[in-house]
N, C-alpha and C. Protein backbone atom coordinates (compact mmCIF):
# COMPACT_ATOMS: atom_id res chain seq x y z
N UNK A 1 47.92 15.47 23.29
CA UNK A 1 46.83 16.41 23.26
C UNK A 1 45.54 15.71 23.65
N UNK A 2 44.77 16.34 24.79
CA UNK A 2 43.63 15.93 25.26
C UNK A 2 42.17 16.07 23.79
N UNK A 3 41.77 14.81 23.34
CA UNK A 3 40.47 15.25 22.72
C UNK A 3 39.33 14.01 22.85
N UNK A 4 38.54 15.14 23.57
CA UNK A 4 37.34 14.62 24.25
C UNK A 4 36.09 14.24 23.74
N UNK A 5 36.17 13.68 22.11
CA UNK A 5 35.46 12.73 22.02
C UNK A 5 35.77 11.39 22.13
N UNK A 6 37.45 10.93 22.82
CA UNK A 6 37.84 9.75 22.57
C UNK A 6 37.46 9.74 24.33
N UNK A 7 37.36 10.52 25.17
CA UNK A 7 36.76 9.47 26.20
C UNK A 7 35.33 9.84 26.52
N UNK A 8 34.58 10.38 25.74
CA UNK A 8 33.05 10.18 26.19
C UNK A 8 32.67 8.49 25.89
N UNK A 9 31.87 8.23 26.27
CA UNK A 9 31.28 6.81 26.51
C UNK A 9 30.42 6.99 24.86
N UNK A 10 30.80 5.44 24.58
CA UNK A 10 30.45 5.48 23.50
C UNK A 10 29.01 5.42 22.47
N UNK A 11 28.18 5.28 23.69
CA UNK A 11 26.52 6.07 22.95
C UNK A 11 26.79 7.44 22.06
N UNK A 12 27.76 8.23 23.10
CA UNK A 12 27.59 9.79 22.76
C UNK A 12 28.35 10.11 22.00
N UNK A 13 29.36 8.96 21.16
CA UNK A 13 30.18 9.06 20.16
C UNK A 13 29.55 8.44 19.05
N UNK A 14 28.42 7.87 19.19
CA UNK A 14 27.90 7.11 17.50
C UNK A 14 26.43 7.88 17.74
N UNK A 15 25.96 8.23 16.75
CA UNK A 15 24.47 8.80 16.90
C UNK A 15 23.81 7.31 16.70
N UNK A 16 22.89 7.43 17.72
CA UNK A 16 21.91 6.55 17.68
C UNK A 16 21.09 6.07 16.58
N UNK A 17 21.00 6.59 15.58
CA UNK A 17 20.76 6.41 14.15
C UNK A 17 21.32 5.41 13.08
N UNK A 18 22.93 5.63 13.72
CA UNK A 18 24.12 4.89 12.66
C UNK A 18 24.28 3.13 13.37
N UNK A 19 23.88 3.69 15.07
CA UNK A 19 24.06 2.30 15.50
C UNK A 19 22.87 1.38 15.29
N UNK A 20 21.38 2.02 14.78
CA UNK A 20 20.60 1.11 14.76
C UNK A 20 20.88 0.76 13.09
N UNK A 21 21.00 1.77 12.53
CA UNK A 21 21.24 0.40 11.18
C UNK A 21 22.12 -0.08 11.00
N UNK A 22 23.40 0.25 11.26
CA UNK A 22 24.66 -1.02 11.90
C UNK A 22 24.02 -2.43 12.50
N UNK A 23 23.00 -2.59 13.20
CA UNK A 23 22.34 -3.61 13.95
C UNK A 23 21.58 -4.52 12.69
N UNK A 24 21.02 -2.88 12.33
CA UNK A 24 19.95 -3.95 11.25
C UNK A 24 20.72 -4.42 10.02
N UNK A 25 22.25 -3.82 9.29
CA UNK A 25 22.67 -4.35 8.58
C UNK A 25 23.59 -6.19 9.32
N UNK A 26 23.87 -5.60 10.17
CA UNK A 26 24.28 -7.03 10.66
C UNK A 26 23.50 -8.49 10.53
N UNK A 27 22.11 -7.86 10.98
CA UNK A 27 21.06 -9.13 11.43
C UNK A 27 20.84 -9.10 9.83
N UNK A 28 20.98 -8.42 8.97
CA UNK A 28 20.14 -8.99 7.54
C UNK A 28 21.26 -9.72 6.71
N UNK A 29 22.57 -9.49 7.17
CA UNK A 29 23.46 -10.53 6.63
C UNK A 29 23.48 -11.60 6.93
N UNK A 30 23.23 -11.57 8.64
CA UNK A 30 22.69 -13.17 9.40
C UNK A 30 21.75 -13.84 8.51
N UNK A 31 20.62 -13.17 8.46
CA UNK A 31 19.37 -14.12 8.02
C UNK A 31 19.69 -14.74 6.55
N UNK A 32 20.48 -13.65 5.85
CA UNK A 32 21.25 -14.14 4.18
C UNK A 32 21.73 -15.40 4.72
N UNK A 33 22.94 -15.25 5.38
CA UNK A 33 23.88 -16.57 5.68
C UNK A 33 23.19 -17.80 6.09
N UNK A 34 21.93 -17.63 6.88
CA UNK A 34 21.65 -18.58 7.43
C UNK A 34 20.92 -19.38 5.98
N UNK A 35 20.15 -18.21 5.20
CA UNK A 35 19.21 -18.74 4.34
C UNK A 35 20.26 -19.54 3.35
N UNK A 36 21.34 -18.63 2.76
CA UNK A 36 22.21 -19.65 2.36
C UNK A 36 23.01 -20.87 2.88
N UNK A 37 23.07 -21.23 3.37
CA UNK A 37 23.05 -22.86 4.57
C UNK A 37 21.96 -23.81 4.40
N UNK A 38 20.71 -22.83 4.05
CA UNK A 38 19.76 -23.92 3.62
C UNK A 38 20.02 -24.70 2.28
N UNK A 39 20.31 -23.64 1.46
CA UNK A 39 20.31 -24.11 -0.03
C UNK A 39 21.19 -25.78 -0.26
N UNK A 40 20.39 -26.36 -1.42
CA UNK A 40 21.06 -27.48 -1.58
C UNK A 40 22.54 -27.28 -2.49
N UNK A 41 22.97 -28.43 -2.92
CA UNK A 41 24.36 -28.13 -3.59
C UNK A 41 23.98 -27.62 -5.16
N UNK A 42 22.68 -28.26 -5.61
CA UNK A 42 21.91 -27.75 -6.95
C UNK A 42 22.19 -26.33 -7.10
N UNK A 43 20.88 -25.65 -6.18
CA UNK A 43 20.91 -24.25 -6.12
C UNK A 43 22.03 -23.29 -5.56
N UNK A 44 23.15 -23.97 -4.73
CA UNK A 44 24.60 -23.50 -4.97
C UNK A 44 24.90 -23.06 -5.85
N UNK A 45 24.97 -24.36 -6.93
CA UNK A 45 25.58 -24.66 -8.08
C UNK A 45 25.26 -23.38 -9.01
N UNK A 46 24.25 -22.92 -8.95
CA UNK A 46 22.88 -22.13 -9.78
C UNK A 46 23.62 -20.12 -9.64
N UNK A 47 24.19 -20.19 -8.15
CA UNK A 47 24.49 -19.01 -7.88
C UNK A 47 26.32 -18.93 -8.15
N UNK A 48 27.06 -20.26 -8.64
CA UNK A 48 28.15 -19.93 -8.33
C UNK A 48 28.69 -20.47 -7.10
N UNK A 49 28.47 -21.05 -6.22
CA UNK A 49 29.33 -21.49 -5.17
C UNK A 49 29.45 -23.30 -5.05
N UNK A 50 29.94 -23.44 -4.10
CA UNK A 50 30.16 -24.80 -3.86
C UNK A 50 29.98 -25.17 -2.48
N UNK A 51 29.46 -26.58 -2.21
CA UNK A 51 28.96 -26.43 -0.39
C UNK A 51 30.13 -26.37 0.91
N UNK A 52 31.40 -26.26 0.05
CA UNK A 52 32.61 -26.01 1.33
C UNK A 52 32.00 -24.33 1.33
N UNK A 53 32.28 -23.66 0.25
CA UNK A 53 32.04 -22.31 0.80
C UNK A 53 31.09 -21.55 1.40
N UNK A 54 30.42 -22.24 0.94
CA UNK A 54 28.78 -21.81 1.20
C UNK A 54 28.30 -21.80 2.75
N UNK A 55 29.68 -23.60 3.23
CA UNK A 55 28.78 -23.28 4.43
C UNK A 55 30.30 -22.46 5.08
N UNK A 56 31.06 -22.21 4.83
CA UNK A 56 32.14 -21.44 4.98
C UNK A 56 31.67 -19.93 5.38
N UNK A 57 30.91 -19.83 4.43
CA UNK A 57 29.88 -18.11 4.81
C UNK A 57 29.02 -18.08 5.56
N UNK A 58 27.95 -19.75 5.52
CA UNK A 58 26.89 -19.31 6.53
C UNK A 58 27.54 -19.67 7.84
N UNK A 59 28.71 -20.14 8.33
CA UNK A 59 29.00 -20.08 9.86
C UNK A 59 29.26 -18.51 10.22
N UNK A 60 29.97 -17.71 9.44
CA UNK A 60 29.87 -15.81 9.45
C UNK A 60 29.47 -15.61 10.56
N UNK A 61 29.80 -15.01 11.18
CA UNK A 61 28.38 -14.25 12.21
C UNK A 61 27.97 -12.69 11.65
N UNK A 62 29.30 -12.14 11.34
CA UNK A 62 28.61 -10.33 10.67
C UNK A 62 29.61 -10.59 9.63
């Protein structure tokens, strides 16, 4: 069965709305990950993690 929202191009299948905060949730997990990469093993320590994981998360990309 033909259904023709699976071949419109895919702008006209996501409202432009959902894809910009899709974008902005992405980039604000980035800037988390990266900020966590800064942290020392102390303030790791402080949240619960350890520096294998830590930097295990900040390599992440989304």
């Amino acid at each position: 069965m033909f259904s023709p929202s699976l071949h419109r191009p895919f702008s006209a299948r996501v409202p432009a709305k959902t894809l910009r905060r899709q974008v902005a949730d992405w980039l604000a997990r980035l800037r988390s990950r990266r900020a966590l990469g800064r942290l020392d093993a102390r303030l790791l320590a402080d949240v619960g993690l350890d520096t294998t994981r830590a930097t295990r998360e900040a390599r992440r990309l989304f």
